[in-house]
PDB file of N, CA and C in Angstrom:
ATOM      1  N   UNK A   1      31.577 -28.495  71.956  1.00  0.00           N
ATOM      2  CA  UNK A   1      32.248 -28.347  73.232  1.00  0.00           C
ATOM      3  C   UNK A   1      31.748 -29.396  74.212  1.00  0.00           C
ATOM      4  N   UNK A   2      30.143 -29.518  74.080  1.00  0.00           N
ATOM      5  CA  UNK A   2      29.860 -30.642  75.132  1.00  0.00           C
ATOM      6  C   UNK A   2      30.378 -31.930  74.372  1.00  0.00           C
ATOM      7  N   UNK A   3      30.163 -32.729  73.728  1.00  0.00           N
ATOM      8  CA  UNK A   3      30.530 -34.076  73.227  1.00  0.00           C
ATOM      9  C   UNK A   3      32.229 -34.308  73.921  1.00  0.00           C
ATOM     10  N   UNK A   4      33.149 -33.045  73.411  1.00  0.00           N
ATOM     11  CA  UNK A   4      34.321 -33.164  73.764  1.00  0.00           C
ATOM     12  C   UNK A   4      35.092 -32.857  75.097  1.00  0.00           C
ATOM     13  N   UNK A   5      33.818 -32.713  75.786  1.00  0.00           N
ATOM     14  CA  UNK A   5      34.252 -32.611  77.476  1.00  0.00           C
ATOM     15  C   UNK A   5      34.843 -31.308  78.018  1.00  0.00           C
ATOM     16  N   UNK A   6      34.334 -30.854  77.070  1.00  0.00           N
ATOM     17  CA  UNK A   6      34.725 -28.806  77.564  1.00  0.00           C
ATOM     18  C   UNK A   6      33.695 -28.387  78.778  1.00  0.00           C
ATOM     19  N   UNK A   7      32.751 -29.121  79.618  1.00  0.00           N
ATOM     20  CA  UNK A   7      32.068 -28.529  80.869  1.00  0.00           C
ATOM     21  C   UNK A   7      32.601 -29.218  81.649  1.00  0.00           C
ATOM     22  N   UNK A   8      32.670 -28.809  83.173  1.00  0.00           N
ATOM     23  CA  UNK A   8      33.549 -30.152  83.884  1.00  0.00           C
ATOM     24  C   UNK A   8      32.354 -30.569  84.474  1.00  0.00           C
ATOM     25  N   UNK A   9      31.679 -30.663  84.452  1.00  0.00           N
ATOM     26  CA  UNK A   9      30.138 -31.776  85.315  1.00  0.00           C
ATOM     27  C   UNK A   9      30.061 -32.649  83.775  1.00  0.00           C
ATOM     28  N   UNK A  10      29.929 -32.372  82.856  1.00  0.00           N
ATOM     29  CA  UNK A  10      29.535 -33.294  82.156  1.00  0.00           C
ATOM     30  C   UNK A  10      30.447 -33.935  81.325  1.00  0.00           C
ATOM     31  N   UNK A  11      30.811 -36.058  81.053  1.00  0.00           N
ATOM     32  CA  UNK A  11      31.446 -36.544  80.590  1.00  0.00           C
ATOM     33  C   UNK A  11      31.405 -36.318  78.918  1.00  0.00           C
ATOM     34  N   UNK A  12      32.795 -36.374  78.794  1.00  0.00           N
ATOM     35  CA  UNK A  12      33.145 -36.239  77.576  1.00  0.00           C
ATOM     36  C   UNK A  12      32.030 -37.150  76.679  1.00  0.00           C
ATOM     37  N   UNK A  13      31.476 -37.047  75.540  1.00  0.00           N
ATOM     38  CA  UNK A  13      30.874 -38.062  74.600  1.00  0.00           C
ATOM     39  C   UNK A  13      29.932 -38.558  74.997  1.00  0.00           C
ATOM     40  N   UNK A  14      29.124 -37.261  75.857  1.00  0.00           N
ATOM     41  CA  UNK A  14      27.423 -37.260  75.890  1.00  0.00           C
ATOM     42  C   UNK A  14      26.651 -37.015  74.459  1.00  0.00           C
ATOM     43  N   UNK A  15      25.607 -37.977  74.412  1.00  0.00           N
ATOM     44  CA  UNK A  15      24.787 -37.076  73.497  1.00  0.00           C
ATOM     45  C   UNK A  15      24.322 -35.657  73.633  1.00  0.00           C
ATOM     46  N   UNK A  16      23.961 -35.028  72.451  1.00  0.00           N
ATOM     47  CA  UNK A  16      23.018 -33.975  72.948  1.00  0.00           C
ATOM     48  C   UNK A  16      21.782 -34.161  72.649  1.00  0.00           C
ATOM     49  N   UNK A  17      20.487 -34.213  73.163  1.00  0.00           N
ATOM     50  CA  UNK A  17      19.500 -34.060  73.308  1.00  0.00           C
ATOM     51  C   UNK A  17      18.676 -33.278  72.541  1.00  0.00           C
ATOM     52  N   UNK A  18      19.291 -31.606  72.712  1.00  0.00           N
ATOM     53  CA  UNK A  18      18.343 -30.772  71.723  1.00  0.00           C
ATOM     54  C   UNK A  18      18.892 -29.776  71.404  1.00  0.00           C
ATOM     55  N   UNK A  19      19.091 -28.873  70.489  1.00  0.00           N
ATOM     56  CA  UNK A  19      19.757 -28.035  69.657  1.00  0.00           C
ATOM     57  C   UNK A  19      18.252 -26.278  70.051  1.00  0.00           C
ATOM     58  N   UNK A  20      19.218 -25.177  70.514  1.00  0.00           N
ATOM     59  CA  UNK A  20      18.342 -24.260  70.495  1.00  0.00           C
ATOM     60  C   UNK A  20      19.041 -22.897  70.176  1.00  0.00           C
ATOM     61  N   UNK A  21      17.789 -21.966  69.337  1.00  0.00           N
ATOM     62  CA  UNK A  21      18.652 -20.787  69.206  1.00  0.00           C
ATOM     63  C   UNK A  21      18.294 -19.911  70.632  1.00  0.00           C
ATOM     64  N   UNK A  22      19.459 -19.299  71.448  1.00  0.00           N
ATOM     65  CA  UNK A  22      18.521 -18.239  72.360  1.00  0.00           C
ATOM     66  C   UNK A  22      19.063 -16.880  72.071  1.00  0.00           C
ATOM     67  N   UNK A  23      18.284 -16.071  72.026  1.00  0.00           N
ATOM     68  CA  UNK A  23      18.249 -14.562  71.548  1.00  0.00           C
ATOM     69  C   UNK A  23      18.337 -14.052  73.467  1.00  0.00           C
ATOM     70  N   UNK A  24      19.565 -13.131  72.939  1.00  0.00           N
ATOM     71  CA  UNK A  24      19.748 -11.937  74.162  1.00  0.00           C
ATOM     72  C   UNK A  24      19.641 -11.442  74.001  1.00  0.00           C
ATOM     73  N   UNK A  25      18.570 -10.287  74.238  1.00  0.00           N
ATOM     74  CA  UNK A  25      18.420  -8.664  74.066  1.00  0.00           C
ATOM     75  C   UNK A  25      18.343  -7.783  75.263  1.00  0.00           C
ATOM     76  N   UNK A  26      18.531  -7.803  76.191  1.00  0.00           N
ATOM     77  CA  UNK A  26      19.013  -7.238  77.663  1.00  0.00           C
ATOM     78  C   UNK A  26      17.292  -6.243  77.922  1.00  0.00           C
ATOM     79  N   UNK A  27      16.567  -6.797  77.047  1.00  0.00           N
ATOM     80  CA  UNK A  27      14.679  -5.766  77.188  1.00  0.00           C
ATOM     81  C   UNK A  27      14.036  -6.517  78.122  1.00  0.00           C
ATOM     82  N   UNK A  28      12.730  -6.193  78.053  1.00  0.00           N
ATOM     83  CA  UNK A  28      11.783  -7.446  78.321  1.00  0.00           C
ATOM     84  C   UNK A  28      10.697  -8.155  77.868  1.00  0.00           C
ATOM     85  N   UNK A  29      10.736  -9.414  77.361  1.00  0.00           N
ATOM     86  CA  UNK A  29      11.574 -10.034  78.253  1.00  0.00           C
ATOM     87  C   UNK A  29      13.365 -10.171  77.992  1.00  0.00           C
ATOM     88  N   UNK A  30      14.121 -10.353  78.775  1.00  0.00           N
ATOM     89  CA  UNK A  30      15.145 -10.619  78.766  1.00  0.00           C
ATOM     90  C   UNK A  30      16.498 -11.178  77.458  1.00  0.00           C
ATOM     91  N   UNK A  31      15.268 -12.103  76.773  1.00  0.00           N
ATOM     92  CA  UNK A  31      15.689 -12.961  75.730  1.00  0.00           C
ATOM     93  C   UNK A  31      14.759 -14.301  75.982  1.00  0.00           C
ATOM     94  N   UNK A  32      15.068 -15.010  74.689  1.00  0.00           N
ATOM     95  CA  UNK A  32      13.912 -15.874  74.128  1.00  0.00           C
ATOM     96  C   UNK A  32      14.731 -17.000  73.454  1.00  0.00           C
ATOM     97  N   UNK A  33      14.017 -18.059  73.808  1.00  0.00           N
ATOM     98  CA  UNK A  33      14.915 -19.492  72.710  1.00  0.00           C
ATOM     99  C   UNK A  33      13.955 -20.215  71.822  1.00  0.00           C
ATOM    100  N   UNK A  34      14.542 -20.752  71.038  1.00  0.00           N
ATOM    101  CA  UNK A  34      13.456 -21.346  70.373  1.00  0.00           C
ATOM    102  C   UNK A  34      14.116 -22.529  69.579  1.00  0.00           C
ATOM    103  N   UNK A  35      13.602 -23.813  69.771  1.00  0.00           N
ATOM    104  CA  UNK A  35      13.867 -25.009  69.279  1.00  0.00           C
ATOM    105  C   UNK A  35      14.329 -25.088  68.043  1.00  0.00           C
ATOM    106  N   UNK A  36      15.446 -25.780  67.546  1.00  0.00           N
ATOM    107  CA  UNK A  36      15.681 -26.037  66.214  1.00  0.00           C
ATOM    108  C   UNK A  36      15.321 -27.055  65.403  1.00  0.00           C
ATOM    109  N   UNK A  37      14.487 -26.706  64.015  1.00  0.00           N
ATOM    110  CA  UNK A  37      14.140 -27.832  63.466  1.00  0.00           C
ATOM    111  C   UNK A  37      15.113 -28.145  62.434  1.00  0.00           C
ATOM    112  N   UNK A  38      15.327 -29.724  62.670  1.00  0.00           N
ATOM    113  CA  UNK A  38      16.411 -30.241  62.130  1.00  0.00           C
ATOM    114  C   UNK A  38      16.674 -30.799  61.004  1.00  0.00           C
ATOM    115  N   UNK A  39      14.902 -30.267  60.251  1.00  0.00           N
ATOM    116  CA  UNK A  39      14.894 -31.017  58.854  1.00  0.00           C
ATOM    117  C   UNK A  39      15.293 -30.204  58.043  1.00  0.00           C
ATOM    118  N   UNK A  40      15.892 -31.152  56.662  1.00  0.00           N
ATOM    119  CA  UNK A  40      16.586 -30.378  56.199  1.00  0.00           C
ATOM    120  C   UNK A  40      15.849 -29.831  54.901  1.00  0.00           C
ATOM    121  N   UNK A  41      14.551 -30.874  54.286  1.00  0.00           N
ATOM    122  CA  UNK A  41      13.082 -30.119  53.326  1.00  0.00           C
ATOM    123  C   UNK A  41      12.109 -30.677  54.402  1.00  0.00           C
ATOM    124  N   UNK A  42      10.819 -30.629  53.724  1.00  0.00           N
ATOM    125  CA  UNK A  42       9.791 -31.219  54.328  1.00  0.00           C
ATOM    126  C   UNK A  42       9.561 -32.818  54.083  1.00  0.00           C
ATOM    127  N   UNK A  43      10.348 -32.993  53.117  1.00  0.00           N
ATOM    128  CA  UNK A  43      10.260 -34.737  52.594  1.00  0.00           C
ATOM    129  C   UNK A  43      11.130 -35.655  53.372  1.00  0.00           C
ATOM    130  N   UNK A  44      12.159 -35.279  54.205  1.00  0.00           N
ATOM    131  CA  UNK A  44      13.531 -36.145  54.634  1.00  0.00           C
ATOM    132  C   UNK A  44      13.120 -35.685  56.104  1.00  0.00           C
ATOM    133  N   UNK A  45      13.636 -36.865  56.926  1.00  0.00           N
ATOM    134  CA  UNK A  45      13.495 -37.071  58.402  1.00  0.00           C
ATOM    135  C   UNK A  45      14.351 -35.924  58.827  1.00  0.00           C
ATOM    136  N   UNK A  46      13.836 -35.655  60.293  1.00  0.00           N
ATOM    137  CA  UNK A  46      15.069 -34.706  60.660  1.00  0.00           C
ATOM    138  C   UNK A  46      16.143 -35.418  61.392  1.00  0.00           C
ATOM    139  N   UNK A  47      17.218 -34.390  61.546  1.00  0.00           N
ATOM    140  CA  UNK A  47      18.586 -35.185  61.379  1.00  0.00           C
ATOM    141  C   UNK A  47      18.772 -34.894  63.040  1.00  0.00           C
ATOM    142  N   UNK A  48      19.129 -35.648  63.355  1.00  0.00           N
ATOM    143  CA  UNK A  48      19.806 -35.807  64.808  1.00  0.00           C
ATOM    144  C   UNK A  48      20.887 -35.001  65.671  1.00  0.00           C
ATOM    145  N   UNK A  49      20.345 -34.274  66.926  1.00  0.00           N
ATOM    146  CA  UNK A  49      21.243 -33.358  67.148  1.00  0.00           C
ATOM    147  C   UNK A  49      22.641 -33.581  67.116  1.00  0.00           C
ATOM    148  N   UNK A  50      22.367 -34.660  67.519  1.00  0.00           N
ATOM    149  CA  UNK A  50      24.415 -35.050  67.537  1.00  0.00           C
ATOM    150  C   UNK A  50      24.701 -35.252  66.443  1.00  0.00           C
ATOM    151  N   UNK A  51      24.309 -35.428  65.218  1.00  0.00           N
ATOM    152  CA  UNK A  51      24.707 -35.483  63.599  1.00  0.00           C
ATOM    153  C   UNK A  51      24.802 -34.170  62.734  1.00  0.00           C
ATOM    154  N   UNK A  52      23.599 -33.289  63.354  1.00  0.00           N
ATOM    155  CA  UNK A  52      23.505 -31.899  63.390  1.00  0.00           C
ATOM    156  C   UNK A  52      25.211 -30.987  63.886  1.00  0.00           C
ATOM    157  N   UNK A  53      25.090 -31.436  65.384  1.00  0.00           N
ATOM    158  CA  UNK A  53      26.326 -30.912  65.845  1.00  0.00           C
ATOM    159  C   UNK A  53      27.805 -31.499  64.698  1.00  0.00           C
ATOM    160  N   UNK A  54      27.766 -32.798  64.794  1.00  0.00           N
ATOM    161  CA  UNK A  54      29.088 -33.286  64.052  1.00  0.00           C
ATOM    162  C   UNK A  54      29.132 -32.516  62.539  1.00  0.00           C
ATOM    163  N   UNK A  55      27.913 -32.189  61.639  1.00  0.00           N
ATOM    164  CA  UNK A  55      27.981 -31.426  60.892  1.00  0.00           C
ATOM    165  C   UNK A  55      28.404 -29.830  60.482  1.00  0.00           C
ATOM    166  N   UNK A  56      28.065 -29.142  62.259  1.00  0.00           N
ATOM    167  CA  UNK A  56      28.014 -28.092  62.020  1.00  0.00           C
ATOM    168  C   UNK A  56      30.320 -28.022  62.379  1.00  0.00           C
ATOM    169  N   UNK A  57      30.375 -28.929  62.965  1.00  0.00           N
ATOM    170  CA  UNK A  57      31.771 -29.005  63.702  1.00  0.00           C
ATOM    171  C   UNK A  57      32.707 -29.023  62.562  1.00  0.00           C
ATOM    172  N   UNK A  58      31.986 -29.858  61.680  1.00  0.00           N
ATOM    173  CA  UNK A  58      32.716 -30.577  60.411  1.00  0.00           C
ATOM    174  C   UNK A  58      33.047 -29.290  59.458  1.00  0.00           C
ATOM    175  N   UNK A  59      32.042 -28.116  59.349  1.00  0.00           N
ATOM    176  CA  UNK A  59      31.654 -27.303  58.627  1.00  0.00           C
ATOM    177  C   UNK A  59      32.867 -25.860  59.036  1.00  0.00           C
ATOM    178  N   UNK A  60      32.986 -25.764  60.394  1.00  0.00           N
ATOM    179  CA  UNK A  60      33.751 -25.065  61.055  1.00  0.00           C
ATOM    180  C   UNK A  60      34.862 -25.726  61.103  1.00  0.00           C
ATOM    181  N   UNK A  61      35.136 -26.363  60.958  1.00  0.00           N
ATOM    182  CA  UNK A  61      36.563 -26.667  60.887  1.00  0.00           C
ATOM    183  C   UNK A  61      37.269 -26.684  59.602  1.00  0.00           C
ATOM    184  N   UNK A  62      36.843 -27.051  58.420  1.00  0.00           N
ATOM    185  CA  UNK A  62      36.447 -26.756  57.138  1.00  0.00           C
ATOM    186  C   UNK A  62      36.998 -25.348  56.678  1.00  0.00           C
ATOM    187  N   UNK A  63      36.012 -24.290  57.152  1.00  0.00           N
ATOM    188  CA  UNK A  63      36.083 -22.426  57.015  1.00  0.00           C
ATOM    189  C   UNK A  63      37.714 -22.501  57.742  1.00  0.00           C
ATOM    190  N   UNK A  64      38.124 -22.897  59.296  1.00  0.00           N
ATOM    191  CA  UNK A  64      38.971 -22.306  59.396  1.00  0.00           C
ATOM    192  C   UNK A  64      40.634 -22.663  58.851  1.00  0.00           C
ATOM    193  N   UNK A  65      40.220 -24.142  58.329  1.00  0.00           N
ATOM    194  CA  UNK A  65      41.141 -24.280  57.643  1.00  0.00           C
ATOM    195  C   UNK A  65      41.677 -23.530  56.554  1.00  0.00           C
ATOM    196  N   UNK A  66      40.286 -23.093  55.597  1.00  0.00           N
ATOM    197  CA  UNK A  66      40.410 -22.109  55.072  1.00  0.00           C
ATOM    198  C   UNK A  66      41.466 -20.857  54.779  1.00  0.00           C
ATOM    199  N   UNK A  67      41.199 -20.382  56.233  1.00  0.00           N
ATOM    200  CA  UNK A  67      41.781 -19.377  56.607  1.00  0.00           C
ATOM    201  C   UNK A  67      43.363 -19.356  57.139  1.00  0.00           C
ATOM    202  N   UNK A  68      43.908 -20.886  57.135  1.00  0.00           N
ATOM    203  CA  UNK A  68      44.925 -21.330  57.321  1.00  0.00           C
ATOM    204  C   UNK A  68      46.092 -21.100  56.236  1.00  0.00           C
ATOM    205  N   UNK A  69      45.143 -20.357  54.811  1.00  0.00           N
ATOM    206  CA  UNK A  69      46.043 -20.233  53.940  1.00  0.00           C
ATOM    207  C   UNK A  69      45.821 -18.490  53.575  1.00  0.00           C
ATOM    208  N   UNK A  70      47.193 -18.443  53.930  1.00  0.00           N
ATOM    209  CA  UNK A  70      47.961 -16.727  53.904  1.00  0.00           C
ATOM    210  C   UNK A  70      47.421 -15.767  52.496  1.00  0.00           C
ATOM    211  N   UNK A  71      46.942 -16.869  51.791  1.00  0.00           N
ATOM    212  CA  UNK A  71      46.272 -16.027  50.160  1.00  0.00           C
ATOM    213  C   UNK A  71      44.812 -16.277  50.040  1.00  0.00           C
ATOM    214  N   UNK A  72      44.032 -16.660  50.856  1.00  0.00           N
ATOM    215  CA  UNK A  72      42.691 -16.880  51.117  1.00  0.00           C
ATOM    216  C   UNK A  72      41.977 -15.467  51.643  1.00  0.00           C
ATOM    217  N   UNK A  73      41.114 -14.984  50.500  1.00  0.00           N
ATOM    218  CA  UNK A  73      40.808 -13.026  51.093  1.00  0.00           C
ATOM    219  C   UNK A  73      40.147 -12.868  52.446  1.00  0.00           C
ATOM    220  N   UNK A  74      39.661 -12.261  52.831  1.00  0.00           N
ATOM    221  CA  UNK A  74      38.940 -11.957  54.374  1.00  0.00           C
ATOM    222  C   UNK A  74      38.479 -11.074  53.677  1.00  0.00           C
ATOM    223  N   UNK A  75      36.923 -11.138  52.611  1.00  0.00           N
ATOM    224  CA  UNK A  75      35.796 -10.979  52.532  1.00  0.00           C
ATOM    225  C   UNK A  75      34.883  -9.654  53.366  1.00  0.00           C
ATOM    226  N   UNK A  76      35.038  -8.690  53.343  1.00  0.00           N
ATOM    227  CA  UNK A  76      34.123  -7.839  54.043  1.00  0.00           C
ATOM    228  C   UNK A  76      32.533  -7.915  53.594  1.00  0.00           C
ATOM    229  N   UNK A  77      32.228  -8.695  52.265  1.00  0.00           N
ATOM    230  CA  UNK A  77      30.736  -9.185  51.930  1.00  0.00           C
ATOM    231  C   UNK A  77      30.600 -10.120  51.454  1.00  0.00           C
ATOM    232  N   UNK A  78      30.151 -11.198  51.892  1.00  0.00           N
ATOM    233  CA  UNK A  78      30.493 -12.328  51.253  1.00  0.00           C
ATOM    234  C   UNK A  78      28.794 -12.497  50.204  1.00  0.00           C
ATOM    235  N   UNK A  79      27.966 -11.967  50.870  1.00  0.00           N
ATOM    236  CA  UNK A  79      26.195 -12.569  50.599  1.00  0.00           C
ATOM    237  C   UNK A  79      26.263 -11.121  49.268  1.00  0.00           C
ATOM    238  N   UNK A  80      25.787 -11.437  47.973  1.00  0.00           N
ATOM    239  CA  UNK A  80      25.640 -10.352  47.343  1.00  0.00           C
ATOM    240  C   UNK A  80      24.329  -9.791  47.339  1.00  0.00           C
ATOM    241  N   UNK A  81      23.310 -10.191  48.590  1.00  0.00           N
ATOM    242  CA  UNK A  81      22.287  -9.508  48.473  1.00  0.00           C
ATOM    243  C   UNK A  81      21.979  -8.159  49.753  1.00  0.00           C
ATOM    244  N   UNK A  82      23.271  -8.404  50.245  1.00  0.00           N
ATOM    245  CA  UNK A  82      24.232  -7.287  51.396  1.00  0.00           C
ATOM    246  C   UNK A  82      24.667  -6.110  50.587  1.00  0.00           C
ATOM    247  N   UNK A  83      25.092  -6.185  49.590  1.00  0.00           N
ATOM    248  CA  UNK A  83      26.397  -5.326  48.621  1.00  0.00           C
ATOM    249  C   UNK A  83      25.565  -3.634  49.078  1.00  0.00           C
ATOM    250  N   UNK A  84      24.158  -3.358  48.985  1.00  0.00           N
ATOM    251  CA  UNK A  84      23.845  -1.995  49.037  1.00  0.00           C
ATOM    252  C   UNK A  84      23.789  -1.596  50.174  1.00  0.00           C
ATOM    253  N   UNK A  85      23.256  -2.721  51.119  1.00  0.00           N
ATOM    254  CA  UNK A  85      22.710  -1.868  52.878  1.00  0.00           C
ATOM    255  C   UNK A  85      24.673  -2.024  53.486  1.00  0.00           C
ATOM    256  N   UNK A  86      24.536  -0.933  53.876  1.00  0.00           N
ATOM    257  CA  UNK A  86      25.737  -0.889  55.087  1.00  0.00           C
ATOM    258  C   UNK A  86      25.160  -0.924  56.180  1.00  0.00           C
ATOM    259  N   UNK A  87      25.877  -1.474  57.288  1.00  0.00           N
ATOM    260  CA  UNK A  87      26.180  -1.449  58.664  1.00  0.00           C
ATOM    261  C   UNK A  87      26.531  -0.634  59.699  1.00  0.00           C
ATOM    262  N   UNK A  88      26.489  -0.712  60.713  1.00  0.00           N
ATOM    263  CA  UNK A  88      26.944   0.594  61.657  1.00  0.00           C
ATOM    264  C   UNK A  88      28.423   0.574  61.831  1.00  0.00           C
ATOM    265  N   UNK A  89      29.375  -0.482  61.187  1.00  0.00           N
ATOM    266  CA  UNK A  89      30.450  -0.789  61.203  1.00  0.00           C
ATOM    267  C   UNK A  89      31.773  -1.280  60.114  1.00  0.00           C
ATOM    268  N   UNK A  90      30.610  -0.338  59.229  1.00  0.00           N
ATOM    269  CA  UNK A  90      31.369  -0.915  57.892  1.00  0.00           C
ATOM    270  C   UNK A  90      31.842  -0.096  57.229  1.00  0.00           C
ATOM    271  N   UNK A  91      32.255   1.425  58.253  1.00  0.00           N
ATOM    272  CA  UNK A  91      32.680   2.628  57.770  1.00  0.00           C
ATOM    273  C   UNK A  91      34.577   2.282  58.199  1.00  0.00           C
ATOM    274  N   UNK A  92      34.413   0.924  59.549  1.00  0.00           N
ATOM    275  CA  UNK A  92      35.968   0.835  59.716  1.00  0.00           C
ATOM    276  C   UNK A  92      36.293  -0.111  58.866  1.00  0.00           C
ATOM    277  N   UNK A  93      35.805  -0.972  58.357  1.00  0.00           N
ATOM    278  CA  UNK A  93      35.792  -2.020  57.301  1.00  0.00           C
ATOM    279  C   UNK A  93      36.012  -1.309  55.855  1.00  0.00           C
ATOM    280  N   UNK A  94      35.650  -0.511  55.590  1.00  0.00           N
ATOM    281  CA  UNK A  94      35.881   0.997  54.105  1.00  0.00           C
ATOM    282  C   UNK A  94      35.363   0.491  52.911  1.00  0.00           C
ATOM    283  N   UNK A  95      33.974  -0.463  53.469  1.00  0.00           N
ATOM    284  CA  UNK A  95      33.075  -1.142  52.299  1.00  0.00           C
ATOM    285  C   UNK A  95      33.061   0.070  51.067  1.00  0.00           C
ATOM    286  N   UNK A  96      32.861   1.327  51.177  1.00  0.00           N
ATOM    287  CA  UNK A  96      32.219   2.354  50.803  1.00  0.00           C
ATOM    288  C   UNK A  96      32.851   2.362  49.757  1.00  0.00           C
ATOM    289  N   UNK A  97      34.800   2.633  49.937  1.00  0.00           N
ATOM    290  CA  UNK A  97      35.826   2.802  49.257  1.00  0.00           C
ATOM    291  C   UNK A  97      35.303   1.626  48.342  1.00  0.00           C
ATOM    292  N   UNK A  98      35.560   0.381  49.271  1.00  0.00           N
ATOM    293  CA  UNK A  98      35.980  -0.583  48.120  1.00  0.00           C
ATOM    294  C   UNK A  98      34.819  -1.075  46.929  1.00  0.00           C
ATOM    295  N   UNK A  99      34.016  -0.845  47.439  1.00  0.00           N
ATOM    296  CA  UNK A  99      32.385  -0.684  46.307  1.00  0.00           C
ATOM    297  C   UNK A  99      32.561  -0.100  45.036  1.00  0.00           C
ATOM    298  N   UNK A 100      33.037   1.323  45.481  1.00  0.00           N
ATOM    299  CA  UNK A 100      33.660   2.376  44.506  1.00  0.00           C
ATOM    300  C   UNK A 100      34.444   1.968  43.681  1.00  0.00           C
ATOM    301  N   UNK A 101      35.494   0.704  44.077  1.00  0.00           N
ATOM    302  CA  UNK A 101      36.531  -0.046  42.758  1.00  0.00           C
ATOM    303  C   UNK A 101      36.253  -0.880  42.352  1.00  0.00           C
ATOM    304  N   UNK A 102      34.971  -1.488  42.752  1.00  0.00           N
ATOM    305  CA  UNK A 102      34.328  -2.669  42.024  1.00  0.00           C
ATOM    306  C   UNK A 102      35.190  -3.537  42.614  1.00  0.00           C
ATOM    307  N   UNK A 103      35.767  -3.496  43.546  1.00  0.00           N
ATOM    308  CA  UNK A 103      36.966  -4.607  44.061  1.00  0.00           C
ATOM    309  C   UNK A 103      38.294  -4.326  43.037  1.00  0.00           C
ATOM    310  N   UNK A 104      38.540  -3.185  42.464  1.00  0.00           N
ATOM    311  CA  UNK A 104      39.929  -3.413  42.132  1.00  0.00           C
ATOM    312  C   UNK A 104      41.237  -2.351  42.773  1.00  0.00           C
ATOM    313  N   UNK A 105      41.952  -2.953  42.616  1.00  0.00           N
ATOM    314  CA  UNK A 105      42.962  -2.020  43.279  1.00  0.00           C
ATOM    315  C   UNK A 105      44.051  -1.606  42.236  1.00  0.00           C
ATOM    316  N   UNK A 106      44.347  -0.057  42.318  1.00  0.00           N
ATOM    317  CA  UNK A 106      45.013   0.347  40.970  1.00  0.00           C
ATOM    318  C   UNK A 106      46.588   0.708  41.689  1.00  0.00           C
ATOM    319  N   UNK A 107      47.480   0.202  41.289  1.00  0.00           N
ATOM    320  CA  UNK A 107      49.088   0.822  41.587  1.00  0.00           C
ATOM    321  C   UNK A 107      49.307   2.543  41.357  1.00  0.00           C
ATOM    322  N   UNK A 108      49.325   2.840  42.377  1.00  0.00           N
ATOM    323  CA  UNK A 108      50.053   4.692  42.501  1.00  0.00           C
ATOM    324  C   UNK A 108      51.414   4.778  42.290  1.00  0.00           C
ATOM    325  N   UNK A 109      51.952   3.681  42.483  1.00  0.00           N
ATOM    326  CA  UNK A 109      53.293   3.867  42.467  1.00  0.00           C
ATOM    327  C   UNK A 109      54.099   4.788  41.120  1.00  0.00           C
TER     328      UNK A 109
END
């Protein structure tokens, strides 16, 4: 959003400087940030926020293309090391059901 001039104080096709995660938890304290390291092992330089960003942009645009196609599933688990713990929200999602078919769906008709 910043590179492409989505703030109005700042010109389009600034660098960015520094990449951070910040955690909101409404406690105290308030929430917390913490710097991102940009390497990608311990052997290779780290990569540059603005190369970082163009990557992560590249990556998202990528997924939603994805989703641009009408036969592409919408996944309620994608990580299979998720498959046992449920969520506080995955009773409207009907993980439960669909666990139960191993993912298959049988015709009643």
């Amino acid at each position: 959003m910043l590179r492409e001039g989505g703030f109005a104080d700042i010109p389009a096709g600034c660098s960015i400087a520094e990449l951070m995660y910040i955690r909101l938890s409404g406690n105290t304290p308030a929430g917390e940030s913490q710097m991102l390291d940009l390497k990608r092992s311990p052997s290779e330089p780290s990569q540059s926020p603005d190369d970082a960003a163009s990557e992560a942009l590249q990556k998202l645009e990528a997924l939603v293309r994805r989703f641009e196609d009408e036969n592409q599933p919408y996944h309620a688990l994608v990580l299979p090391m998720w498959r046992t713990r449920y969520g506080d929200y995955d009773d409207l999602a009907r993980i439960k059901e669909w666990s139960a078919t191993q993912g298959t769906v049988e015709d009643v008709s």
